[in-house]
Structures are given as structure tokens and as C-alpha cells.
Protein backbone atom coordinates (compact mmCIF):
# COMPACT_ATOMS: atom_id res chain seq x y z
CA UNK A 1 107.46 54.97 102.01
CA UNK A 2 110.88 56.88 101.55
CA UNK A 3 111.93 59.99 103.84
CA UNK A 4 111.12 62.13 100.95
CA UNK A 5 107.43 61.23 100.80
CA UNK A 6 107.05 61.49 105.08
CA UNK A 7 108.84 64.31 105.16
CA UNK A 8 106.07 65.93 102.15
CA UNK A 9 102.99 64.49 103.74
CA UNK A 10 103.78 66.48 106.55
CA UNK A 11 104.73 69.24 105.25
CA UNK A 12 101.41 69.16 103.26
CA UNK A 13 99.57 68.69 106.66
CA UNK A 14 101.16 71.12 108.14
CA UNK A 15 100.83 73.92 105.42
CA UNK A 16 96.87 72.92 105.62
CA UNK A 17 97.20 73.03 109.93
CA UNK A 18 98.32 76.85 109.09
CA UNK A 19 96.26 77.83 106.46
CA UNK A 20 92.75 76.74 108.76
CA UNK A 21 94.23 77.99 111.90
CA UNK A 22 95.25 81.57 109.95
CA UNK A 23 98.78 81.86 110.77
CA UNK A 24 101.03 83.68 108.47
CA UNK A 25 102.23 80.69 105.79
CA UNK A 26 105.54 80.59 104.71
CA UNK A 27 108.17 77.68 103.87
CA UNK A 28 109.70 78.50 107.36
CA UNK A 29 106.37 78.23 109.36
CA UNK A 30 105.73 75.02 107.23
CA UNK A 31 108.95 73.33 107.60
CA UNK A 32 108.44 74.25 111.33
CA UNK A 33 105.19 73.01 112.22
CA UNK A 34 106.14 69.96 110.36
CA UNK A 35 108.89 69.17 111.91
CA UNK A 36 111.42 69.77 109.19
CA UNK A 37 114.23 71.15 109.17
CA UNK A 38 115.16 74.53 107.71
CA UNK A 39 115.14 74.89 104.06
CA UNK A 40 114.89 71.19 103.96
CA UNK A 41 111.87 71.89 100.91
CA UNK A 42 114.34 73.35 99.04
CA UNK A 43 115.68 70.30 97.97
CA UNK A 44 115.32 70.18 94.04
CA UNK A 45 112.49 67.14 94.01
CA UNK A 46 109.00 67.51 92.40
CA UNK A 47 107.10 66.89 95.66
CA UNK A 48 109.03 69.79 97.14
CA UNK A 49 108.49 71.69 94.55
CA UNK A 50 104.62 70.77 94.17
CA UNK A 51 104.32 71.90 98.23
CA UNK A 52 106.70 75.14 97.78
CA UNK A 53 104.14 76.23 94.92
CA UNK A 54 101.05 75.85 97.69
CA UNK A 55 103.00 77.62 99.65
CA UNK A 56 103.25 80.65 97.37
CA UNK A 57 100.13 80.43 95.96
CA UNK A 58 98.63 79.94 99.51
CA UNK A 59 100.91 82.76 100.67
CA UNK A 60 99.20 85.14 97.56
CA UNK A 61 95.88 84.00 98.45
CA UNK A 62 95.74 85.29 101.62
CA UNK A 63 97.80 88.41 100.67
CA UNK A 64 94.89 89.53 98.44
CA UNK A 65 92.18 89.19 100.84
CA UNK A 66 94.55 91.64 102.88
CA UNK A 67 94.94 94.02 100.48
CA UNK A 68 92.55 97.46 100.86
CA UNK A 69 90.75 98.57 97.82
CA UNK A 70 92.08 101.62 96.57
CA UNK A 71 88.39 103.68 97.53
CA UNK A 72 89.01 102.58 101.12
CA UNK A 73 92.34 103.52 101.00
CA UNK A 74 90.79 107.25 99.75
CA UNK A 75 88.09 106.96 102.03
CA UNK A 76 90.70 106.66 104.79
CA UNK A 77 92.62 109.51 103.56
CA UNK A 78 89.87 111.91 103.19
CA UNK A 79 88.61 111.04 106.69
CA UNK A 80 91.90 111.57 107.63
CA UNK A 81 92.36 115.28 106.16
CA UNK A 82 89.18 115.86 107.41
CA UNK A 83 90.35 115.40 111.13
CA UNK A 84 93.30 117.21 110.78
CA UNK A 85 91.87 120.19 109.21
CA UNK A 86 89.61 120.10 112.42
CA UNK A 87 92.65 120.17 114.61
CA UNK A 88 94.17 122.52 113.17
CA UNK A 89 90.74 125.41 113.18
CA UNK A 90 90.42 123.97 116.92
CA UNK A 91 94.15 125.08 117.95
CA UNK A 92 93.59 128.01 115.80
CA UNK A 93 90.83 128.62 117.90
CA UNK A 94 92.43 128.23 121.50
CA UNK A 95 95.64 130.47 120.19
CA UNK A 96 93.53 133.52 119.59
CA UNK A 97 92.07 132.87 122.92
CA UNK A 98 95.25 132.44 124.93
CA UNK A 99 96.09 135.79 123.23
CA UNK A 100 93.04 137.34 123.99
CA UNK A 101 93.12 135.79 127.67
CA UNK A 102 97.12 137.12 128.08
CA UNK A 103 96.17 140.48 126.90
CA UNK A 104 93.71 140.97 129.25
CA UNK A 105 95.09 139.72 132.00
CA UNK A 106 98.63 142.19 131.17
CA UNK A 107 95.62 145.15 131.20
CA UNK A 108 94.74 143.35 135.06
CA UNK A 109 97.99 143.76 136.03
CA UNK A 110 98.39 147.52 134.79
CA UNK A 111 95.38 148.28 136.51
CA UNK A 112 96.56 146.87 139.82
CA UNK A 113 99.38 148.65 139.64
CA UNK A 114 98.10 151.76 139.25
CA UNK A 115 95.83 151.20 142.10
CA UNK A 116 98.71 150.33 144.21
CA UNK A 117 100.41 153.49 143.69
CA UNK A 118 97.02 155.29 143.89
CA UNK A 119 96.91 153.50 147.38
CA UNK A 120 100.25 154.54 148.22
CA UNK A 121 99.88 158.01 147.83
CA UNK A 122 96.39 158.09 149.48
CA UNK A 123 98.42 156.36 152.35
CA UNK A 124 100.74 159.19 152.63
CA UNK A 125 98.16 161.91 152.54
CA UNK A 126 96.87 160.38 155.48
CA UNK A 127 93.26 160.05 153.57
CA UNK A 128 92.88 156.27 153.79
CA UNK A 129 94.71 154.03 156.51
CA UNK A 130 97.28 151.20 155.56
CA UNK A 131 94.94 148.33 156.58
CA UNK A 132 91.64 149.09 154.04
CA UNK A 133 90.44 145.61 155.07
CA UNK A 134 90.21 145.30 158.71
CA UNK A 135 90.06 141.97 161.08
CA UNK A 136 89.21 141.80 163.92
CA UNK A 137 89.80 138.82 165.96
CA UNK A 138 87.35 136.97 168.20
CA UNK A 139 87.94 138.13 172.18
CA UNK A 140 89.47 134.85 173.53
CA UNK A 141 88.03 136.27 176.88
């Protein structure tokens, strides 16, 4: 048997080793797994020639059952949009809110500044005494 014909078989075996074990094919992976070295199939000889066309049309074969129909690909797209357009009412959503939320809290802080000055003043009147809130501390006695 010459070196042409061992080194075919085995690249024949080894292109079927990938295809069953569903590793990506290609003239590299085959020469690889079969010990070749590389580009050695691209050696202008008909057995060579034979295994580099199962390689492509091995290569296309498995290519097409990759492939996404063009409805799933819409499908996909549409579910897509969908999802976004949710986002996008959702942050709508919680941006009014933080305005809403802001503006009240700027009216809080109005208010409690007004009531500090109201306090202030009542302070200095004498009316109400500097320490509204009182504590009184437990006798340690």
C-alpha cells in the first residue's frame, strides 16, 4: 500500500471519527486527527481530492442543519421588540415616579424649613422652650 493510500484511509477515518463525534469538520481538524500533516490533502491526487470534497460537502451538511429558518429568525426578532418595548414603558414608568418622589420630597424640605424658622421665632418669644422633646434620664441612684 503506498503512503498516499495510508495517509487517505486515515484521513477518511478520521473525517468519519469527527463527523459522529460532532466536532466542527474541516481539512485542518481532519489532517489533525489523522495524523497528517498540514495541508498535506492538498496535494493534487484524486484520493485527496475525493476526501477534500467529503470534507466540503460534510462541512455544508452540517452548516444547513445550523442554519435558522427565516420565521424563527422573525419570531426571535419580534419577541425581541416585544421585550424592549416593555423596558422601555417600565423605565418610563419609574422616571415619572422618581420625579414625582423628588418633587415631593423638595415640598418636605420647604415645609421643614419653614417650621424651623416658625420654631425659631416661637423660641425667641419665649412661647415654646428650645428642647420640645424632653428626656429624662433614669436616676442612677
Amino acid at each position: 500500500m503506498s503512503k498516499v493510500s495510508q495517509s487517505a484511509k486515515a484521513a477518511q477515518l478520521a473525517l468519519t471519527q469527527l463527523i459522529a463525534s460532532g466536532e466542527k469538520v474541516s481539512q485542518y481538524a481532519v489532517e489533525k486527527k489523522a495524523g497528517l500533516a498540514n495541508g498535506a490533502l492538498n496535494y493534487k491526487h484524486p484520493k485527496y481530492e475525493e476526501i477534500k470534497q467529503r470534507i466540503h460537502d460534510a462541512k455544508c451538511s452540517l452548516n444547513k442543519e445550523n442554519t435558522v429558518s427565516n420565521d424563527n429568525l422573525k419570531q426571535v426578532c419580534n419577541h425581541e421588540r416585544h421585550l424592549k418595548k416593555v423596558y422601555w414603558e417600565k423605565l418610563k414608568l419609574a422616571n415619572n415616579r422618581l420625579k414625582t418622589l423628588e418633587g415631593e420630597k423638595l415640598e418636605l424640605q420647604y415645609q421643614l424649613f419653614h417650621m424651623q424658622k416658625y420654631l425659631a421665632e416661637l423660641e425667641k418669644l419665649g412661647v415654646a422652650d428650645s428642647n420640645i422633646l424632653e428626656f429624662r434620664l433614669p436616676d442612677l441612684d
